[in-house]
C-alpha atoms as a PDB file:
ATOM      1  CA  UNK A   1       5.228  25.554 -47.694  1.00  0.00           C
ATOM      2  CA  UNK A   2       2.396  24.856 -45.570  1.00  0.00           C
ATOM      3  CA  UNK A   3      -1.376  24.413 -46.926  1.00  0.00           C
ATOM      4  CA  UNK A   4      -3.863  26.665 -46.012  1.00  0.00           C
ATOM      5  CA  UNK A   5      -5.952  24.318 -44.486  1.00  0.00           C
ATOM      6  CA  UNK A   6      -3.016  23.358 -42.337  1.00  0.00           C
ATOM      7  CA  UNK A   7      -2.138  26.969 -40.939  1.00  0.00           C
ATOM      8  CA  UNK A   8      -5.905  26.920 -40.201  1.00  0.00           C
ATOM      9  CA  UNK A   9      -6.209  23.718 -38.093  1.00  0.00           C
ATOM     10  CA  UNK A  10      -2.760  24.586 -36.222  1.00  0.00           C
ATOM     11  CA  UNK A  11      -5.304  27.734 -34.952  1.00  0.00           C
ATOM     12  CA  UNK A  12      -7.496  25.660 -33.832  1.00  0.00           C
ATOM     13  CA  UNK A  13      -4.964  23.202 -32.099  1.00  0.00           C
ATOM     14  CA  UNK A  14      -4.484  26.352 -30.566  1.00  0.00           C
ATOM     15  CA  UNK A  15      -8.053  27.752 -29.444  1.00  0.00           C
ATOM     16  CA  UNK A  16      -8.515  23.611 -28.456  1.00  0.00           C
ATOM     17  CA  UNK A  17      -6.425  24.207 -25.904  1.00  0.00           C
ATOM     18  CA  UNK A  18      -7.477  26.981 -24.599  1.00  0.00           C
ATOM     19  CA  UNK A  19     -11.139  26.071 -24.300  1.00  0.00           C
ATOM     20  CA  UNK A  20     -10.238  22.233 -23.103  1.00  0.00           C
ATOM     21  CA  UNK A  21      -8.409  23.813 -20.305  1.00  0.00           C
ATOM     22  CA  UNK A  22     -11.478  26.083 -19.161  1.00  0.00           C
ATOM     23  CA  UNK A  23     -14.178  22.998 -19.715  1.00  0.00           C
ATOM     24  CA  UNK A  24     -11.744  20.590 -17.359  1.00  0.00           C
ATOM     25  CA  UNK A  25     -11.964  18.384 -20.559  1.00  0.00           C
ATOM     26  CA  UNK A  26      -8.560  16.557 -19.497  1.00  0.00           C
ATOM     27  CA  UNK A  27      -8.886  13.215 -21.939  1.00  0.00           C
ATOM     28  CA  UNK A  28      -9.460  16.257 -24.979  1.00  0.00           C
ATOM     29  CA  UNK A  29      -6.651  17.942 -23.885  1.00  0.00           C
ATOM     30  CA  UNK A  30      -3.791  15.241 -23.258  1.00  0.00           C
ATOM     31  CA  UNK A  31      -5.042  14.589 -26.503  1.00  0.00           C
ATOM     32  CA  UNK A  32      -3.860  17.557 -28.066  1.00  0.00           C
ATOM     33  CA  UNK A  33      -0.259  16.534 -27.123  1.00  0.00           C
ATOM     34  CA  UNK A  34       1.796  14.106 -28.553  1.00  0.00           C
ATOM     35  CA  UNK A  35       2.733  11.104 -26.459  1.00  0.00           C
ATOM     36  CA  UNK A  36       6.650  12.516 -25.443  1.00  0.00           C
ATOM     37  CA  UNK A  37       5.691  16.252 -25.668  1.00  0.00           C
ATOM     38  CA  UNK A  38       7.412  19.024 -23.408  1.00  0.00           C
ATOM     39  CA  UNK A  39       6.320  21.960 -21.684  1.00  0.00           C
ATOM     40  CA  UNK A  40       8.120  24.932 -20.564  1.00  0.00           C
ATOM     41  CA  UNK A  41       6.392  27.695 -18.213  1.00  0.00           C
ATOM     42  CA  UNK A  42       7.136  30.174 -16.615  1.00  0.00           C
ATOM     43  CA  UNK A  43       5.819  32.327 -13.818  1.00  0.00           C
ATOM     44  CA  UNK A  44       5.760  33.815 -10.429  1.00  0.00           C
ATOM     45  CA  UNK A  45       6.212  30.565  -8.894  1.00  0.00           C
ATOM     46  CA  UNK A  46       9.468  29.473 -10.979  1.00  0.00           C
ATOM     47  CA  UNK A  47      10.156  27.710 -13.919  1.00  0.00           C
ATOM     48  CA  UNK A  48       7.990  24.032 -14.396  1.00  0.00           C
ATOM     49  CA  UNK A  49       9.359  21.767 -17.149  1.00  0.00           C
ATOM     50  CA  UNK A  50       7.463  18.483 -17.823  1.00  0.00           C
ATOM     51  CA  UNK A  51       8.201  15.947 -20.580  1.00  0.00           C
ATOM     52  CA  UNK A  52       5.439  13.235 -21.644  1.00  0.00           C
ATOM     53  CA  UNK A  53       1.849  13.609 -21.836  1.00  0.00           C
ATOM     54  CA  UNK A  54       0.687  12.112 -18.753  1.00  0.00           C
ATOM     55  CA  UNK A  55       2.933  14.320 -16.467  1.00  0.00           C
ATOM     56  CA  UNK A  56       2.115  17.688 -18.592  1.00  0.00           C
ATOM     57  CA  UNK A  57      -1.675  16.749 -18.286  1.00  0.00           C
ATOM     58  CA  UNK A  58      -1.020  15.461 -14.067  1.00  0.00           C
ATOM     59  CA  UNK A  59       0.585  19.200 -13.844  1.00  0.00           C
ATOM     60  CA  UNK A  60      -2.396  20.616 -15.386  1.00  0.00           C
ATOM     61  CA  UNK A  61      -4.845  19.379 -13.369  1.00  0.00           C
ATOM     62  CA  UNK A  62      -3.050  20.936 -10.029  1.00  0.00           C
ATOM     63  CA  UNK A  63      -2.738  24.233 -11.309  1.00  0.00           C
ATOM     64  CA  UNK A  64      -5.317  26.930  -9.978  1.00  0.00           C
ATOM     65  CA  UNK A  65      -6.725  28.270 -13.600  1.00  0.00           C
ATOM     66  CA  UNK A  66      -8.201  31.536 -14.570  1.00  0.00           C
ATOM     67  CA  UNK A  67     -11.753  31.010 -15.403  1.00  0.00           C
ATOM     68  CA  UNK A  68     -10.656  31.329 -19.242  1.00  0.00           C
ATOM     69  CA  UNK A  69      -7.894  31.197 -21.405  1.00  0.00           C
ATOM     70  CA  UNK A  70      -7.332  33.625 -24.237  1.00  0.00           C
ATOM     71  CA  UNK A  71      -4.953  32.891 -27.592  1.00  0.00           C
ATOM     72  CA  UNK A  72      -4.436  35.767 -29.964  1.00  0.00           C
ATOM     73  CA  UNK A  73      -1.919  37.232 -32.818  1.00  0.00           C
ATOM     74  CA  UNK A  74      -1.400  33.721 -33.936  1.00  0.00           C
ATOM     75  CA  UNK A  75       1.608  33.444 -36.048  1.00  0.00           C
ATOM     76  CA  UNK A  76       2.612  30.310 -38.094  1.00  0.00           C
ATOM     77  CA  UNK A  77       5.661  29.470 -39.491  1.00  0.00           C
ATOM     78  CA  UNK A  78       4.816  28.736 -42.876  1.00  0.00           C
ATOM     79  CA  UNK A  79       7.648  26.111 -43.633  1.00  0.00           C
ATOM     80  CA  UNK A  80       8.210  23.099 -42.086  1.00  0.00           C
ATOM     81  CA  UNK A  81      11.911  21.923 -40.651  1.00  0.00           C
ATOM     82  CA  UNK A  82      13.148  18.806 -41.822  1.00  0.00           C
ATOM     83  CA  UNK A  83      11.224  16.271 -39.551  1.00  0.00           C
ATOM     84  CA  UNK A  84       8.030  18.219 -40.327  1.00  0.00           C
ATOM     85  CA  UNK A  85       7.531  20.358 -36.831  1.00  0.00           C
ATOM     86  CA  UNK A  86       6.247  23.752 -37.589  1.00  0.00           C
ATOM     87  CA  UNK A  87       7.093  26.851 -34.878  1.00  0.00           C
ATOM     88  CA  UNK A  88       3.966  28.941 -33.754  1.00  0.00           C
ATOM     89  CA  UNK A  89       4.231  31.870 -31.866  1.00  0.00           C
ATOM     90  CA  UNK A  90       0.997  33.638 -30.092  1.00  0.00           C
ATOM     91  CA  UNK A  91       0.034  35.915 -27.184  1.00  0.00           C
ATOM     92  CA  UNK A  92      -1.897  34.809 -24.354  1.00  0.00           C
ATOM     93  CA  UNK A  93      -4.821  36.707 -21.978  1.00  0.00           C
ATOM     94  CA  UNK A  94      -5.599  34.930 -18.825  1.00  0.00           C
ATOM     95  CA  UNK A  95      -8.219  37.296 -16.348  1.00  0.00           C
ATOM     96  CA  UNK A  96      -7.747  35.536 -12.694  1.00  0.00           C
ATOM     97  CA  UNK A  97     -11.325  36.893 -11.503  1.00  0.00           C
ATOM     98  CA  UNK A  98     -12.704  33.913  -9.233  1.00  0.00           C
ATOM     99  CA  UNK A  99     -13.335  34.220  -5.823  1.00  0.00           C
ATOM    100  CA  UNK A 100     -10.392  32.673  -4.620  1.00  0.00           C
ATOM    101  CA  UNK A 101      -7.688  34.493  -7.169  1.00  0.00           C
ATOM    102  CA  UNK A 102      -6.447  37.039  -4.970  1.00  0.00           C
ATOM    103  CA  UNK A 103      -5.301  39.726  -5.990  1.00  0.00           C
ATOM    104  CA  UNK A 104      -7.979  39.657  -9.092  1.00  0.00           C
ATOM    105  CA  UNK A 105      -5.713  39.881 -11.849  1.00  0.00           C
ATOM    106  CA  UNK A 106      -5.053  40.490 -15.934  1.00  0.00           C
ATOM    107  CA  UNK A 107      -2.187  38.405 -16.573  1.00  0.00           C
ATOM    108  CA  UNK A 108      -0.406  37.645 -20.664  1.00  0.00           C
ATOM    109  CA  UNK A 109       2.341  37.083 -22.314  1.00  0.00           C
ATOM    110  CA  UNK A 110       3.997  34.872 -25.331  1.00  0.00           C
ATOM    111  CA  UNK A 111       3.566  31.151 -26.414  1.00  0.00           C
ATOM    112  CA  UNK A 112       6.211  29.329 -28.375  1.00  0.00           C
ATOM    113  CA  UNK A 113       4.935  26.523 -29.368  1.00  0.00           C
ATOM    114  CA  UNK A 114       6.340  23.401 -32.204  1.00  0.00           C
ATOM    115  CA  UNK A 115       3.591  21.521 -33.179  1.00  0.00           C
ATOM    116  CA  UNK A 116       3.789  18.282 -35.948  1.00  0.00           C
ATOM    117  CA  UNK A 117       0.615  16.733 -38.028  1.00  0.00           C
ATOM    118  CA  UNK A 118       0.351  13.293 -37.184  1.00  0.00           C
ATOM    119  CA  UNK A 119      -2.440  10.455 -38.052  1.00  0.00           C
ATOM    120  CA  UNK A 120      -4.768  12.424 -35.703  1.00  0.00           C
ATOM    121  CA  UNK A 121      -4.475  16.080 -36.828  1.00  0.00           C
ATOM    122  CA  UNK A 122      -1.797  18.557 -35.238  1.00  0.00           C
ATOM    123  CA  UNK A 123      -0.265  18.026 -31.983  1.00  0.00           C
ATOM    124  CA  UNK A 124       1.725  19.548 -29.499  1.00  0.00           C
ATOM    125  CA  UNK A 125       5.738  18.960 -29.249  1.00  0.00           C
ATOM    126  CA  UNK A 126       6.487  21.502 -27.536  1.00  0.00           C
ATOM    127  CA  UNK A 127       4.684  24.208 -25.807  1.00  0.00           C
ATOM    128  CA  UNK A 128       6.709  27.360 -23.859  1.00  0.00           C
ATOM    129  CA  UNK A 129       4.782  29.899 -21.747  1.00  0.00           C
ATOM    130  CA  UNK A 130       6.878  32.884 -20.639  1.00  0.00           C
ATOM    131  CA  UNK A 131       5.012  36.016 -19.140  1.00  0.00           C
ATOM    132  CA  UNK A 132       5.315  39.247 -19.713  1.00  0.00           C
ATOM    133  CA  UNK A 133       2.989  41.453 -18.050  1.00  0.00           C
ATOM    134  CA  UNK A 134       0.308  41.100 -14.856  1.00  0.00           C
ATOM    135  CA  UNK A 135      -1.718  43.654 -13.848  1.00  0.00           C
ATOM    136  CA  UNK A 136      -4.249  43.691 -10.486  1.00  0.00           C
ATOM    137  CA  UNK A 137      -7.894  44.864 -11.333  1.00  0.00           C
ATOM    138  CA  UNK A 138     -10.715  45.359  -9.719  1.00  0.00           C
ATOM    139  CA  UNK A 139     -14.040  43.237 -10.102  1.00  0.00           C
ATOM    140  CA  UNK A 140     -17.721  43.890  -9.257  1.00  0.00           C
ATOM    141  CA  UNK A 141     -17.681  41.092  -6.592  1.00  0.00           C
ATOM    142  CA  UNK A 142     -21.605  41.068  -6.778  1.00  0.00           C
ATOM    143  CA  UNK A 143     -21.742  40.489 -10.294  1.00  0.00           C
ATOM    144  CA  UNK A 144     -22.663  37.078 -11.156  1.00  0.00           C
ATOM    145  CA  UNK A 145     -20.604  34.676 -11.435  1.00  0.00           C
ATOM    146  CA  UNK A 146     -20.824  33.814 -15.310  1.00  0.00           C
ATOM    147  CA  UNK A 147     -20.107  37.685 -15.479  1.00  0.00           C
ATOM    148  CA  UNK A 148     -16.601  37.460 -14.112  1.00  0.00           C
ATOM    149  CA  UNK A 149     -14.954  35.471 -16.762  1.00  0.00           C
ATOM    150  CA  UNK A 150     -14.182  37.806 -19.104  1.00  0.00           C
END
């Protein structure tokens, strides 16, 4: 069974990643993986799978973000398997208002992630995004900037 504190910092290996992706912080957020991690999204564009940290942080960086990046109903398995990885699963929120996200969108879905505690906190193993739902909105275009990131 998990400590407390544990399911707690797995959250905010979670919100981490959310906020390192929106700041451009890419040394904070390669370090939220661990070295061989894996990543499995999906989207409009097809399926990407990259294994290792540098090529999951490389794919990252060429990927046209929403201005901010939204993790919520964050479930923790509360038992560890055998070699210590723990399954999360969470919904994501990602509002694709900037000027050159055409059309603006509302766009979520589910997270499956395995993450493992290590010498320097939680980490990512293995992190699966599969959509579920995008919607096309409409944004005050004059609004300032800062006001169009949801």
């Amino acid at each position: 069974m998990l400590e407390a504190v544990d399911i707690i910092l797995i959250h905010q290996l979670l919100g981490r990643y959310g906020h390192t992706i929106d700041h451009r912080r890419w040394d904070d957020f390669e370090a939220l993986f661990v070295p061989d991690a894996s990543i499995d999204y999906r989207g409009g564009t097809g399926v990407v799978e990259r294994v290792g940290r540098d090529e999951i942080v490389e794919w990252f960086k060429s990927v046209n973000h929403p201005p901010a990046h939204h993790v919520t109903n964050i479930v923790v398995d509360e038992t560890a398997d055998p070699s210590g990885r723990v399954g999360v699963h969470s919904k994501f929120l990602a509002p694709f208002t900037r000027e050159d996200h055409v059309p603006k969108r509302l766009y979520g879905g589910d997270y499956h992630d395995v993450v493992t505690k290590t010498d320097g906190g939680w980490k990512f193993v293995f992190k699966q995004c599969i959509p579920r739902w995008n919607v096309a909105i409409q944004v005050d275009d004059d609004a300032p900037e800062h006001r169009r990131t949801f």
